[in-house]
N, C-alpha and C. Protein backbone atom coordinates (compact mmCIF):
# COMPACT_ATOMS: atom_id res chain seq x y z
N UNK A 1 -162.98 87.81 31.59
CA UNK A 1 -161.82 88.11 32.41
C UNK A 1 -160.73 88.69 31.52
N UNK A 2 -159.88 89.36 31.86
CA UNK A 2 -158.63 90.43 31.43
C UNK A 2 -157.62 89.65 31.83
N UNK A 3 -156.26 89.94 30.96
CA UNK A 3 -154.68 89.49 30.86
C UNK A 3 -154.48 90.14 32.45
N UNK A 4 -153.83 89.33 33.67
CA UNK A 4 -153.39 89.92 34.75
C UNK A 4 -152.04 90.36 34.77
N UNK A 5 -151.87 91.50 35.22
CA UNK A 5 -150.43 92.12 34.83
C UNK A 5 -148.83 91.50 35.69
N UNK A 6 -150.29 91.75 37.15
CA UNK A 6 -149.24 91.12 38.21
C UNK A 6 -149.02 90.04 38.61
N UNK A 7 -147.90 89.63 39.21
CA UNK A 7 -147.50 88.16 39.61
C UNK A 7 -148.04 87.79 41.04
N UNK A 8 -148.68 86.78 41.62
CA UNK A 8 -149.37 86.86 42.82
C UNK A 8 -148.10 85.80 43.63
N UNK A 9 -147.85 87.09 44.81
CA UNK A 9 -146.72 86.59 45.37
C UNK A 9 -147.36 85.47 46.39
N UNK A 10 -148.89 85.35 46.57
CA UNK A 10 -148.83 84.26 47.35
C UNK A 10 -149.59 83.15 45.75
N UNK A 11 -149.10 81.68 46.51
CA UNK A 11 -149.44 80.72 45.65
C UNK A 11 -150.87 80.15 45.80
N UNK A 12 -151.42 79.81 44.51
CA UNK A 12 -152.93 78.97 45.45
C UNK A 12 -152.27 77.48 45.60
N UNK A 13 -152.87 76.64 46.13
CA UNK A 13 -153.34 75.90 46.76
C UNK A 13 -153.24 74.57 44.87
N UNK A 14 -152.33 73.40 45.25
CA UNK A 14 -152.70 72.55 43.55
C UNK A 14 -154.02 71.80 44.16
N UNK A 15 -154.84 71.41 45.14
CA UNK A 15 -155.96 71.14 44.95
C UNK A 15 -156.88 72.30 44.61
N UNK A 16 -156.82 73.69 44.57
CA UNK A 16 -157.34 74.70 44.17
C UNK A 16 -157.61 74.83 42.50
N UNK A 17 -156.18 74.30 41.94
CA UNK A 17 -155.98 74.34 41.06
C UNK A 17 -156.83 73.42 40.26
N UNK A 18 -156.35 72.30 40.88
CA UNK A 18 -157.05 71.00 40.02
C UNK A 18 -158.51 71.28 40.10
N UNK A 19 -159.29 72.13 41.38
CA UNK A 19 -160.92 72.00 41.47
C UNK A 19 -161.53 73.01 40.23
N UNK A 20 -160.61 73.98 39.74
CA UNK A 20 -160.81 74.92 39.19
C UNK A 20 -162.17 74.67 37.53
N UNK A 21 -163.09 75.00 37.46
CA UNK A 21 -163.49 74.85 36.32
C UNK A 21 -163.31 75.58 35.24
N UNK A 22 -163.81 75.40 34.18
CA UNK A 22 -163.78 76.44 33.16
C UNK A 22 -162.17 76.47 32.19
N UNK A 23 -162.07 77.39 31.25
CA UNK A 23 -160.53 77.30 30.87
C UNK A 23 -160.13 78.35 31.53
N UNK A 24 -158.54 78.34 31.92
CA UNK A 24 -157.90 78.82 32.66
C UNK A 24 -155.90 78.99 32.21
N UNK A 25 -155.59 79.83 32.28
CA UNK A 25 -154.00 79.87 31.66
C UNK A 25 -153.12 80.20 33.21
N UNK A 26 -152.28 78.71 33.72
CA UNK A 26 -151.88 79.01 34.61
C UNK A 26 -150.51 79.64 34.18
N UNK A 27 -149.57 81.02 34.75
CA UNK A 27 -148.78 81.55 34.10
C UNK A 27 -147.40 81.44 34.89
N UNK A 28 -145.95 80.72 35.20
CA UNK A 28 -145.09 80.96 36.08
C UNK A 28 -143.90 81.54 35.52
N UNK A 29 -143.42 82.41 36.51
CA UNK A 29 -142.57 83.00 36.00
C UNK A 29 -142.19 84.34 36.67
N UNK A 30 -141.27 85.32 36.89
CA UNK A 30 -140.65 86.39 37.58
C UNK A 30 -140.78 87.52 37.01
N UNK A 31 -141.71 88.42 38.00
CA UNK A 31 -141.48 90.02 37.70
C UNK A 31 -140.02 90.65 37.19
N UNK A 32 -138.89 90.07 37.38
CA UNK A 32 -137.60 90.20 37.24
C UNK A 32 -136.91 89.69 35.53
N UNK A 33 -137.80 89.00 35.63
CA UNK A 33 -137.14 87.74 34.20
C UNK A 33 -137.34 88.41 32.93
N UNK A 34 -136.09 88.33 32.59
CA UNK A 34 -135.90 88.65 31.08
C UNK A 34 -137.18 88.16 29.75
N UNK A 35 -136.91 86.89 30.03
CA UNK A 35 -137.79 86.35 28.97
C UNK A 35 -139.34 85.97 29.40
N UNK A 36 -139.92 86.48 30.62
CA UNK A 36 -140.99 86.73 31.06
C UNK A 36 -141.56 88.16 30.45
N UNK A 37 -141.04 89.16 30.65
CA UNK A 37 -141.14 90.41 29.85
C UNK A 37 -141.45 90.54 28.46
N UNK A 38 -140.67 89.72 27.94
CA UNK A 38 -140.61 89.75 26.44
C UNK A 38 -142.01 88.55 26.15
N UNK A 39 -142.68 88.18 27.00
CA UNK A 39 -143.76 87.49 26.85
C UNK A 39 -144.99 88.02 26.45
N UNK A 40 -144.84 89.41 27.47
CA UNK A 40 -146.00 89.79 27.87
C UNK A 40 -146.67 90.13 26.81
N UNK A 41 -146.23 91.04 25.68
CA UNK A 41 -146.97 91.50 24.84
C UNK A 41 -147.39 90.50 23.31
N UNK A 42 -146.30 88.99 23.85
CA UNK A 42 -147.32 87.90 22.84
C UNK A 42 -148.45 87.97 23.71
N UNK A 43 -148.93 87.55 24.70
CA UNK A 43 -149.46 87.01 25.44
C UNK A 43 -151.12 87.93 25.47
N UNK A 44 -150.35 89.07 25.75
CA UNK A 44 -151.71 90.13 25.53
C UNK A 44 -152.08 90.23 24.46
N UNK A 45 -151.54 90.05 23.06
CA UNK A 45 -152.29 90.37 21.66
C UNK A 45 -152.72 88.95 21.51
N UNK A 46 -152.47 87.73 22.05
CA UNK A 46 -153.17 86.33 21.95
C UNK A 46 -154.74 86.37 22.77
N UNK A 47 -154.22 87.50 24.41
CA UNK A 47 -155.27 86.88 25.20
C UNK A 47 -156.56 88.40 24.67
N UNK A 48 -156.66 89.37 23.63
CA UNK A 48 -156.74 89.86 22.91
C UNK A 48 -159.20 89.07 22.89
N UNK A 49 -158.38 88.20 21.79
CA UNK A 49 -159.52 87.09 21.25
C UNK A 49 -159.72 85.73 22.91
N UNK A 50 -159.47 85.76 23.55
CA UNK A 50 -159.71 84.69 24.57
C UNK A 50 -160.03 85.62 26.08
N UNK A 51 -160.98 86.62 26.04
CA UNK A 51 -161.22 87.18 27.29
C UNK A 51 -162.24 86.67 28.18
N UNK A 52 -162.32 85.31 28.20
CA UNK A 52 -163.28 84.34 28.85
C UNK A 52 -162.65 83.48 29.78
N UNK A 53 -161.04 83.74 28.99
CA UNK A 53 -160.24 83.06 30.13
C UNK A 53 -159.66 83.32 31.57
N UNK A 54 -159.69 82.48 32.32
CA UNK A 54 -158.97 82.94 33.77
C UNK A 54 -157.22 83.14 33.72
N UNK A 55 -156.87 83.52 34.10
CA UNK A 55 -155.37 84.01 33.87
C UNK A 55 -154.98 83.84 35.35
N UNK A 56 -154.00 83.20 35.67
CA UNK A 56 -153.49 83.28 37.00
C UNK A 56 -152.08 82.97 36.82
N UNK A 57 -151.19 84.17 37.32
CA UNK A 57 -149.94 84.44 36.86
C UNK A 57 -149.06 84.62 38.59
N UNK A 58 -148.57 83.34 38.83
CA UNK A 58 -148.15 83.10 39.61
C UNK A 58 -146.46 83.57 39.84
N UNK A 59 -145.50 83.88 40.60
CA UNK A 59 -144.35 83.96 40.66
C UNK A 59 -143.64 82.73 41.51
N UNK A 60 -142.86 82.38 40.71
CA UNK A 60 -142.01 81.09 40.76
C UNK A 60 -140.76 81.27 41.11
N UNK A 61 -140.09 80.19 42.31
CA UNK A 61 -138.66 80.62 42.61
C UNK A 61 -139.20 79.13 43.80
N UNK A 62 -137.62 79.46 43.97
CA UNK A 62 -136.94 78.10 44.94
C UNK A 62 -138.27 78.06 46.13
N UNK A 63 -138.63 76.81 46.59
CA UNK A 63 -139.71 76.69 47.13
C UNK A 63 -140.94 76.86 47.19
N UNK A 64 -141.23 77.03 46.13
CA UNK A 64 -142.99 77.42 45.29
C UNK A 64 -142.89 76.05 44.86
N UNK A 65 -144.02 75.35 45.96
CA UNK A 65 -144.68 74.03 45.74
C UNK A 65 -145.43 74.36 44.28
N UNK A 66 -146.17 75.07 44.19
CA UNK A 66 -147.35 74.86 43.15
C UNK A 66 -146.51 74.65 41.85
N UNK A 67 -144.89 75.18 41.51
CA UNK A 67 -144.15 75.47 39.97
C UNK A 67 -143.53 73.79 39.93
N UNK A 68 -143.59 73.20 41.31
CA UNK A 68 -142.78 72.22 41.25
C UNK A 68 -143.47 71.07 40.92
N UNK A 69 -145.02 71.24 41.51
CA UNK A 69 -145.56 70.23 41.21
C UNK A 69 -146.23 70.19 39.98
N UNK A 70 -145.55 71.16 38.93
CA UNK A 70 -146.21 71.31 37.79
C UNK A 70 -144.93 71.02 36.78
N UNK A 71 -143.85 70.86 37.71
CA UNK A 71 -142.39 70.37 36.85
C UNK A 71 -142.37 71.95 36.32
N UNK A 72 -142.05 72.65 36.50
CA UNK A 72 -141.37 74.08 36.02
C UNK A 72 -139.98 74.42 36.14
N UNK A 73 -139.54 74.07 35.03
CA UNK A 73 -138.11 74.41 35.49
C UNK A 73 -137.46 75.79 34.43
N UNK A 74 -138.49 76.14 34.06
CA UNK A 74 -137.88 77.44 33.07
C UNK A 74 -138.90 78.59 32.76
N UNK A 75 -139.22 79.97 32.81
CA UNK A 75 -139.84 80.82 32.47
C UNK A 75 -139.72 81.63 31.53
N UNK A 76 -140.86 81.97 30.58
CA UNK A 76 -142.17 81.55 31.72
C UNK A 76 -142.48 80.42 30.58
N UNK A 77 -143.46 79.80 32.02
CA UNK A 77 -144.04 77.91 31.76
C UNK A 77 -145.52 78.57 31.54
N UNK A 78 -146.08 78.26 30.54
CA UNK A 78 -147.60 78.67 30.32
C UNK A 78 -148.32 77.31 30.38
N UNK A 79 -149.25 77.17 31.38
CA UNK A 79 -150.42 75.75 31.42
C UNK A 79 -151.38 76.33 30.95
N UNK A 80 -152.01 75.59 30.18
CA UNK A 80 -153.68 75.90 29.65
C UNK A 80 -154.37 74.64 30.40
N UNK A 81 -155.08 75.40 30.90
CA UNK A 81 -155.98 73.73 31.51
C UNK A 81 -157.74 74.13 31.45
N UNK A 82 -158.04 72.73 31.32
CA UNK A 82 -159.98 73.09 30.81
C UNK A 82 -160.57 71.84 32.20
N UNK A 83 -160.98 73.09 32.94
CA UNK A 83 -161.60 72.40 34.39
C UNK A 83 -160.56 71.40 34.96
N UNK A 84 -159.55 72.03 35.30
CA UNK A 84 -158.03 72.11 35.70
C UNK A 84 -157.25 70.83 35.66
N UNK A 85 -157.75 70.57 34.10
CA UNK A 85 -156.48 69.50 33.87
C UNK A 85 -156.08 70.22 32.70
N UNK A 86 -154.56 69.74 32.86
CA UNK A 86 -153.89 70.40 31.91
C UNK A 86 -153.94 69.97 30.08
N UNK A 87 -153.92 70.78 29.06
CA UNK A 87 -154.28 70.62 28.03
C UNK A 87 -152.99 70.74 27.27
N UNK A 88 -152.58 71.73 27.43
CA UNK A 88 -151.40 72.42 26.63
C UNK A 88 -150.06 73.08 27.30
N UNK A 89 -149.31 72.93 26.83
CA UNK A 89 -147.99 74.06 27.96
C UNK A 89 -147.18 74.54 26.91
N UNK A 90 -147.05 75.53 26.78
CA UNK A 90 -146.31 76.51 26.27
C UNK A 90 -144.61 76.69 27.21
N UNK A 91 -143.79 76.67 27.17
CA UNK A 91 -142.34 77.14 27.57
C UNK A 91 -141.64 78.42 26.88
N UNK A 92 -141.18 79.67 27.15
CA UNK A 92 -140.45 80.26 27.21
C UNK A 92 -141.44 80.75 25.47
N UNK A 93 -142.52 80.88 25.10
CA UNK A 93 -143.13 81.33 23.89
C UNK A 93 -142.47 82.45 23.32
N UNK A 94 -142.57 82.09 21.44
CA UNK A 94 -141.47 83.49 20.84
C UNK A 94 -142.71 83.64 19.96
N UNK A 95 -144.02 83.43 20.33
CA UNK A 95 -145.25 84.35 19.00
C UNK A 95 -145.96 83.86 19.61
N UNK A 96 -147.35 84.85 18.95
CA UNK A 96 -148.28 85.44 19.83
C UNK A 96 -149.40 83.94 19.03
N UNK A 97 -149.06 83.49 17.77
CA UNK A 97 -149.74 82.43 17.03
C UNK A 97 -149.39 81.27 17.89
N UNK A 98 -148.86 81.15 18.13
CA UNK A 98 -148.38 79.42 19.23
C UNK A 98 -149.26 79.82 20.34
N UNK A 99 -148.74 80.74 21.02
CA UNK A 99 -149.97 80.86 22.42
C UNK A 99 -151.53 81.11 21.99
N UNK A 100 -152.07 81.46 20.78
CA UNK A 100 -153.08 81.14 20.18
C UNK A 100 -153.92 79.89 20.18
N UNK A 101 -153.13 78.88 19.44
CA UNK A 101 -153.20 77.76 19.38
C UNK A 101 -153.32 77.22 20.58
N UNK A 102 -152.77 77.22 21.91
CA UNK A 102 -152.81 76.73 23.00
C UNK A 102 -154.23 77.51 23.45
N UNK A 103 -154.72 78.38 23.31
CA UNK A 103 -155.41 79.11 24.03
C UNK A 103 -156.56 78.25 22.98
N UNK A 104 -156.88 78.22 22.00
CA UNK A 104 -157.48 77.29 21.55
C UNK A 104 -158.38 76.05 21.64
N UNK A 105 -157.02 75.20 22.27
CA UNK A 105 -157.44 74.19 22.58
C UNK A 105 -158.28 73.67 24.22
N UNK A 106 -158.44 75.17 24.74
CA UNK A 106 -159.02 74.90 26.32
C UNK A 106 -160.45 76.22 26.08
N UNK A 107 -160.18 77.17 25.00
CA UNK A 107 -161.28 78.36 24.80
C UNK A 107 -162.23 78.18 23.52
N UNK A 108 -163.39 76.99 24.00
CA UNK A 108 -163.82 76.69 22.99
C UNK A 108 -165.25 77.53 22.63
């Protein structure tokens, strides 16, 4: 699987989430957002070496059950989860080596 560019304006489903197998990088955060942008290109030279992973890059804002029930209160919130429990979370990442490391610990 490939880095997804776009933000999926509809949300899945957190029992979707939780059934999910495999490793997976859940991604929240705004087509709009400053420090979402400045993510992208850690994110792509990390997800680079991890193209096995699922990427699901959700958009987050007032009433998005799925950001809330994941406690999101800042973007972007990076979850790594391995057969959809969560492993690792990344917040607001400034290198492409930290999201490495997270990607790591669910892309074995």
């Amino acid at each position: 699987m490939t880095m997804t560019s776009d933000y999926a304006s509809t949300e899945p489903a957190r029992e979707e989430i939780d059934d999910l197998s495999g490793p997976t990088l859940l991604e929240f955060g705004a087509p709009w957002c400053g420090y979402c942008m400045a993510a992208q290109p850690l994110l792509s030279s990390a997800f680079a070496s991890h193209e096995g992973v699922r990427h699901i890059k959700v958009e987050d804002g007032r009433g998005r059950r799925l950001g809330r029930s994941f406690g999101i209160k800042l973007w972007p919130s990076l979850i790594f989860l391995d057969n959809g429990k969560e492993v690792a979370r990344l917040v607001r990442p400034t290198s492409a080596e930290a999201i490495a490391q997270a990607f790591a610990q669910i892309d074995h």
